[in-house]
Protein backbone atom coordinates (compact mmCIF):
# COMPACT_ATOMS: atom_id res chain seq x y z
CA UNK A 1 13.40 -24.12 23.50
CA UNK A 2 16.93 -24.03 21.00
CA UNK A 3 14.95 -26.75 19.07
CA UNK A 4 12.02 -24.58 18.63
CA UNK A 5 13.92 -21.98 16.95
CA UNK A 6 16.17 -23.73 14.45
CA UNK A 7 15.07 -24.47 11.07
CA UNK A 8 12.79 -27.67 10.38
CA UNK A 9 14.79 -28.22 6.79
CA UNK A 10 17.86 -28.83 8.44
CA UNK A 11 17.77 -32.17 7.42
CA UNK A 12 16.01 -31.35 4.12
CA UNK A 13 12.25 -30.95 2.98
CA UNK A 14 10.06 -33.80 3.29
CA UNK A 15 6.21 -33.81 3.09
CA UNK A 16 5.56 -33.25 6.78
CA UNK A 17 7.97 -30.38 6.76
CA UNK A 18 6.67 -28.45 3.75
CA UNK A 19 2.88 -29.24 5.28
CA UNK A 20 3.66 -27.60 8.85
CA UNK A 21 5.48 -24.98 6.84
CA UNK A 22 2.25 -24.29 4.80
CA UNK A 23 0.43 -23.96 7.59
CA UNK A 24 2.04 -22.01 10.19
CA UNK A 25 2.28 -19.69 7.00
CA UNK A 26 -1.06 -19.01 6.38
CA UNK A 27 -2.10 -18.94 10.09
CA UNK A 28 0.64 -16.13 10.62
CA UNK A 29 -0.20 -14.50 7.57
CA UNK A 30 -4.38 -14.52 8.62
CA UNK A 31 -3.25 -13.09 12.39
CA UNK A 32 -1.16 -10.38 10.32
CA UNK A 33 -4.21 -9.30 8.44
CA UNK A 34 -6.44 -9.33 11.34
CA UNK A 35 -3.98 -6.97 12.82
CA UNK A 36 -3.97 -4.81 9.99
CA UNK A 37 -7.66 -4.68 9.71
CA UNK A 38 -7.63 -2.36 13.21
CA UNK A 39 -8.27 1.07 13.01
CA UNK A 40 -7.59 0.71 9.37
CA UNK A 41 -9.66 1.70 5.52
CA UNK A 42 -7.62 -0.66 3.55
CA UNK A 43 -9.95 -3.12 1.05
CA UNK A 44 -10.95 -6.87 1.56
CA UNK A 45 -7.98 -7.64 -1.68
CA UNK A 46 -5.36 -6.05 0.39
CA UNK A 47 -6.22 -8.08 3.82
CA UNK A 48 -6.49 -11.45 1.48
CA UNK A 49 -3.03 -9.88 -0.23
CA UNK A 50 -1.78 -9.87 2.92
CA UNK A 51 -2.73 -12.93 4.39
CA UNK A 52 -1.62 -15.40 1.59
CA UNK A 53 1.65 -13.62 0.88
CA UNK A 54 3.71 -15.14 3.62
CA UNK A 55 2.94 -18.96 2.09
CA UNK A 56 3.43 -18.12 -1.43
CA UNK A 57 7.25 -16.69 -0.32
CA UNK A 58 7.71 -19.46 1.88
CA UNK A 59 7.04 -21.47 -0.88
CA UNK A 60 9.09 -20.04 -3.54
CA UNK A 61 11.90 -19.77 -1.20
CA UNK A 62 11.44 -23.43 0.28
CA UNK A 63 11.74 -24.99 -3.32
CA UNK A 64 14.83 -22.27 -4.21
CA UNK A 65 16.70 -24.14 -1.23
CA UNK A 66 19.56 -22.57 -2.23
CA UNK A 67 20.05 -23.47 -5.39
CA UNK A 68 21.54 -20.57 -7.12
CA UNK A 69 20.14 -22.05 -11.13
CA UNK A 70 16.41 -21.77 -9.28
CA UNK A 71 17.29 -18.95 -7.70
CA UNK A 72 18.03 -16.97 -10.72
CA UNK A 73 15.28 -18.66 -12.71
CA UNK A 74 12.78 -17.55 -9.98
CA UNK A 75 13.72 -14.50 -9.71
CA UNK A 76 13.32 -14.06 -13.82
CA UNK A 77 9.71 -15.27 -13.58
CA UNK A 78 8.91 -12.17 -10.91
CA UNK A 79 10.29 -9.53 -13.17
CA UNK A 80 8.22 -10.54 -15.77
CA UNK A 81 4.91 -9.44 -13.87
CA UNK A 82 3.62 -6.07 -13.80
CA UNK A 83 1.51 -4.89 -11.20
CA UNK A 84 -1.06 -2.09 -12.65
CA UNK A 85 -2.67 -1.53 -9.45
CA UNK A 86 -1.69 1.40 -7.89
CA UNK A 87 0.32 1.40 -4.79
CA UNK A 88 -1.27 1.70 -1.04
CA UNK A 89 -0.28 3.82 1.38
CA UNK A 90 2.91 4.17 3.59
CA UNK A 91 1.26 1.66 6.16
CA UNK A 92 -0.04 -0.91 3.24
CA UNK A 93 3.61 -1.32 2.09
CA UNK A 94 5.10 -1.70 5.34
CA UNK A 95 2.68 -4.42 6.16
CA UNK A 96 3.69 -6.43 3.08
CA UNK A 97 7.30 -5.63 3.57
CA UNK A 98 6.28 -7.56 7.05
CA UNK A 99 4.20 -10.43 5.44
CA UNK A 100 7.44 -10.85 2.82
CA UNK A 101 9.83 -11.11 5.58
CA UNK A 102 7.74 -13.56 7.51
CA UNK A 103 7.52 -15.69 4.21
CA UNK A 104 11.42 -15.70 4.00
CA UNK A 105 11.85 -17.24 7.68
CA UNK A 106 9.14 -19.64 6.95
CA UNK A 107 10.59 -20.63 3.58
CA UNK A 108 13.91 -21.41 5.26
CA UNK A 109 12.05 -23.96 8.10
CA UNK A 110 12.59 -20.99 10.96
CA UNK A 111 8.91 -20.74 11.37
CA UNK A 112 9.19 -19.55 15.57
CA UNK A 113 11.27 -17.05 14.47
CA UNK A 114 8.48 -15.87 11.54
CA UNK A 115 5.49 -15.82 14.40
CA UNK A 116 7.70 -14.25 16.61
CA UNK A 117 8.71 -11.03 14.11
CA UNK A 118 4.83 -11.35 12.85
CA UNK A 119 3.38 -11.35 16.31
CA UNK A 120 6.27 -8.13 17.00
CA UNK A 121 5.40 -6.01 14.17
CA UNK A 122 2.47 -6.33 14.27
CA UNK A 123 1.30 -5.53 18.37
CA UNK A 124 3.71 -2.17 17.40
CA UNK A 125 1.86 -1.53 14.13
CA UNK A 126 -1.43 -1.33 16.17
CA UNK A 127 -0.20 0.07 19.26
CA UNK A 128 1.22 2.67 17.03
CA UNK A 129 -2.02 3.56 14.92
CA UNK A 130 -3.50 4.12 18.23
CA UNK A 131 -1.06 6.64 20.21
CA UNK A 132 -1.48 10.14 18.94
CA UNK A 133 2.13 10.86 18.73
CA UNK A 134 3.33 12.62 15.37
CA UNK A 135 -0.38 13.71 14.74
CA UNK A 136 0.33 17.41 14.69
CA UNK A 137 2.46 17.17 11.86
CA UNK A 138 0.53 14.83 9.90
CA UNK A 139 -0.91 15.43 6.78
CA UNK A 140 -4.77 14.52 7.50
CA UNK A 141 -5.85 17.70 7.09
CA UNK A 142 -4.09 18.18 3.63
CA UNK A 143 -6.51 16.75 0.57
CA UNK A 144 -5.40 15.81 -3.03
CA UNK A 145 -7.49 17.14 -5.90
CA UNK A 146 -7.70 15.82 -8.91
CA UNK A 147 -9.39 17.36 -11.94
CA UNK A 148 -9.80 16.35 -15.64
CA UNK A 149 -8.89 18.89 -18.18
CA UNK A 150 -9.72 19.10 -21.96
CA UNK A 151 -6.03 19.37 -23.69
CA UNK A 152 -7.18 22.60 -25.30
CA UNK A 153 -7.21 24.47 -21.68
CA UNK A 154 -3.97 26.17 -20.64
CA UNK A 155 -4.18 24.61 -16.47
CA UNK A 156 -0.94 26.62 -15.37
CA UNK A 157 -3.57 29.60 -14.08
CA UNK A 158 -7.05 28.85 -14.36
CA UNK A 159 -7.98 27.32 -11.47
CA UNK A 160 -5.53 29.67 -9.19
CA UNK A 161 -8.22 32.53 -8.45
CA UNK A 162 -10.98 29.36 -7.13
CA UNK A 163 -7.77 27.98 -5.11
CA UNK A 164 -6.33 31.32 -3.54
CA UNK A 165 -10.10 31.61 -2.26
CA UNK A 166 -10.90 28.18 -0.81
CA UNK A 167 -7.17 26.95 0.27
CA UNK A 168 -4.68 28.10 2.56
CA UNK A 169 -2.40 26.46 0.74
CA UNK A 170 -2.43 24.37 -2.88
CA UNK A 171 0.60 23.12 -4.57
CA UNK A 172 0.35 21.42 -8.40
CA UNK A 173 2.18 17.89 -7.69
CA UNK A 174 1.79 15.93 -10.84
CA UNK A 175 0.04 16.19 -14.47
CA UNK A 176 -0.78 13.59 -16.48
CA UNK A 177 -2.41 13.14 -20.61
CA UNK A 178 -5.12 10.24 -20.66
CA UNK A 179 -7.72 9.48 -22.82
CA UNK A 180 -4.63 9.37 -25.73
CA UNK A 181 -4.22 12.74 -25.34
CA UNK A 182 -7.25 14.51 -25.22
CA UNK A 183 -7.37 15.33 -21.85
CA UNK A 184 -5.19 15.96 -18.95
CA UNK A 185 -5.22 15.01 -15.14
CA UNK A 186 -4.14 17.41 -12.83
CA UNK A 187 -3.29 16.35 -9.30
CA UNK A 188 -3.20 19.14 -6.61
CA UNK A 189 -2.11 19.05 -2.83
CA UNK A 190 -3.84 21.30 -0.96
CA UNK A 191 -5.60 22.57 2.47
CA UNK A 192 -9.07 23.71 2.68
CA UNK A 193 -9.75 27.06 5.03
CA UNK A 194 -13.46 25.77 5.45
CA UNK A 195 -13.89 21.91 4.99
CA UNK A 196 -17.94 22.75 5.40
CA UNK A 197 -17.40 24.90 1.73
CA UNK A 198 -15.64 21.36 0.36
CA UNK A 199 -18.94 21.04 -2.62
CA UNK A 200 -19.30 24.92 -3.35
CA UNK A 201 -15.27 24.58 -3.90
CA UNK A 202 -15.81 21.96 -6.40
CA UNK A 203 -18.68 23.19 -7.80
CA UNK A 204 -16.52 26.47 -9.09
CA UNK A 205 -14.03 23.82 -10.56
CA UNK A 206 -16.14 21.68 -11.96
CA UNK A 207 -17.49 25.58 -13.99
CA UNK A 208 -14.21 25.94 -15.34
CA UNK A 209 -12.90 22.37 -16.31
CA UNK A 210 -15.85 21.85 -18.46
CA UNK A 211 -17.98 19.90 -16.10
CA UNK A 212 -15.50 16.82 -15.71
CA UNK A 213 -14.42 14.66 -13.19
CA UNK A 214 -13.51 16.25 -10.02
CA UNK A 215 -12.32 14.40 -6.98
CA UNK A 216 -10.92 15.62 -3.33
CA UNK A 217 -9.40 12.70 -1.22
CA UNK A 218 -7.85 12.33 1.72
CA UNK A 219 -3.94 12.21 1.37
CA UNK A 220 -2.98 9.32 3.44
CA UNK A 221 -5.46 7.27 1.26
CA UNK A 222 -4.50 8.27 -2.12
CA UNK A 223 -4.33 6.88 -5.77
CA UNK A 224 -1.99 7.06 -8.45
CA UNK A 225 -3.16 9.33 -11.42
């Protein structure tokens, strides 16, 4: 049992290592996204995301080994990517904080250790998406609303009397130029009073933006401007 739970690069990485290493990997980091899939609206790229990222850190770690020089280099060659895709929710980024952290065990040879966290995490993250604890004070019943804007229209109070009437409450969160400046996106948190009046809301928006795009989402599963 000790044996299973020290690191198999103790003595160094060989072939047979680095293969069992791979492997373990990418079966932990399938079992992960099957977990995640439960009770869950993510995408098919986030569950693939999810499943490969615990073998590509074990890998970059494994071949770091380390070596500070490698190390450094490495960690050069990240900061040079940009992600453009918008980030996920609260429970997307904790999932690949856990498929990251499973990647660094693995990458060090301590691949019991990985399942074990893994196989942890990850009965909690779906026992915890099932209990209904902290539901009363969740925000599933407040929306985000997003509406286009030609840059010509002064937003700070026209859409307050078609709020006031179909929110209890709305707050402006963010505003945003696209389009190079001809229009502006307007991002709204808010709480319907009659969820059954959701297209007669927009409808009255859509009247005084012009006829643009209008969308109302649900705030746990929201976009980036």
């Amino acid at each position: 049992m000790d044996k299973l739970f020290q690191s198999i690069f103790s003595g160094g990485i060989d072939v047979l290592s680095f293969l069992l290493c791979m492997l373990v990997s990418l079966l932990t980091g399938f079992i992960l996204a099957f977990m995640s899939y439960f009770n869950s609206k993510s995408s098919k790229s986030f569950y693939v995301t999810t499943a490969l990222i615990p073998s590509a850190v074990a890998m970059v770690i494994a071949l770091v080994n380390g070596n500070i020089g490698v190390g450094v280099a490495v960690a050069g060659a990240f900061a040079l990517v940009r992600f453009r895709s918008s980030q996920g929710s609260a429970r997307e980024i904790c999932i690949i904080f856990i498929a990251m952290a499973s990647g660094l065990a693995f990458g060090i040879g301590y691949l019991a250790y990985g399942v074990l966290f893994v196989l942890i995490l990850g009965s909690m993250l779906m026992i915890f998406q099932r209990l209904p604890i902290w539901d009363k004070n969740s925000s599933s019943k407040e929306k985000i609303l997003k509406i286009t804007i030609p840059e010509d229209l002064n937003y700070s109070e026209v859409f307050d009397e078609v709020l006031k009437k179909y929110t209890k409450k709305y707050e402006l969160a963010k505003v945003k130029s696209t389009n190079l400046g001809s229009m502006f996106k307007l991002q709204y948190n808010i709480v319907l009073k009659d969820v059954k009046k959701e297209k007669e809301f927009l409808d009255e928006i859509r009247c005084r933006n012009g006829n643009l795009e209008v969308s109302l989402e649900i705030l746990d599963f929201q976009n980036n401007l």
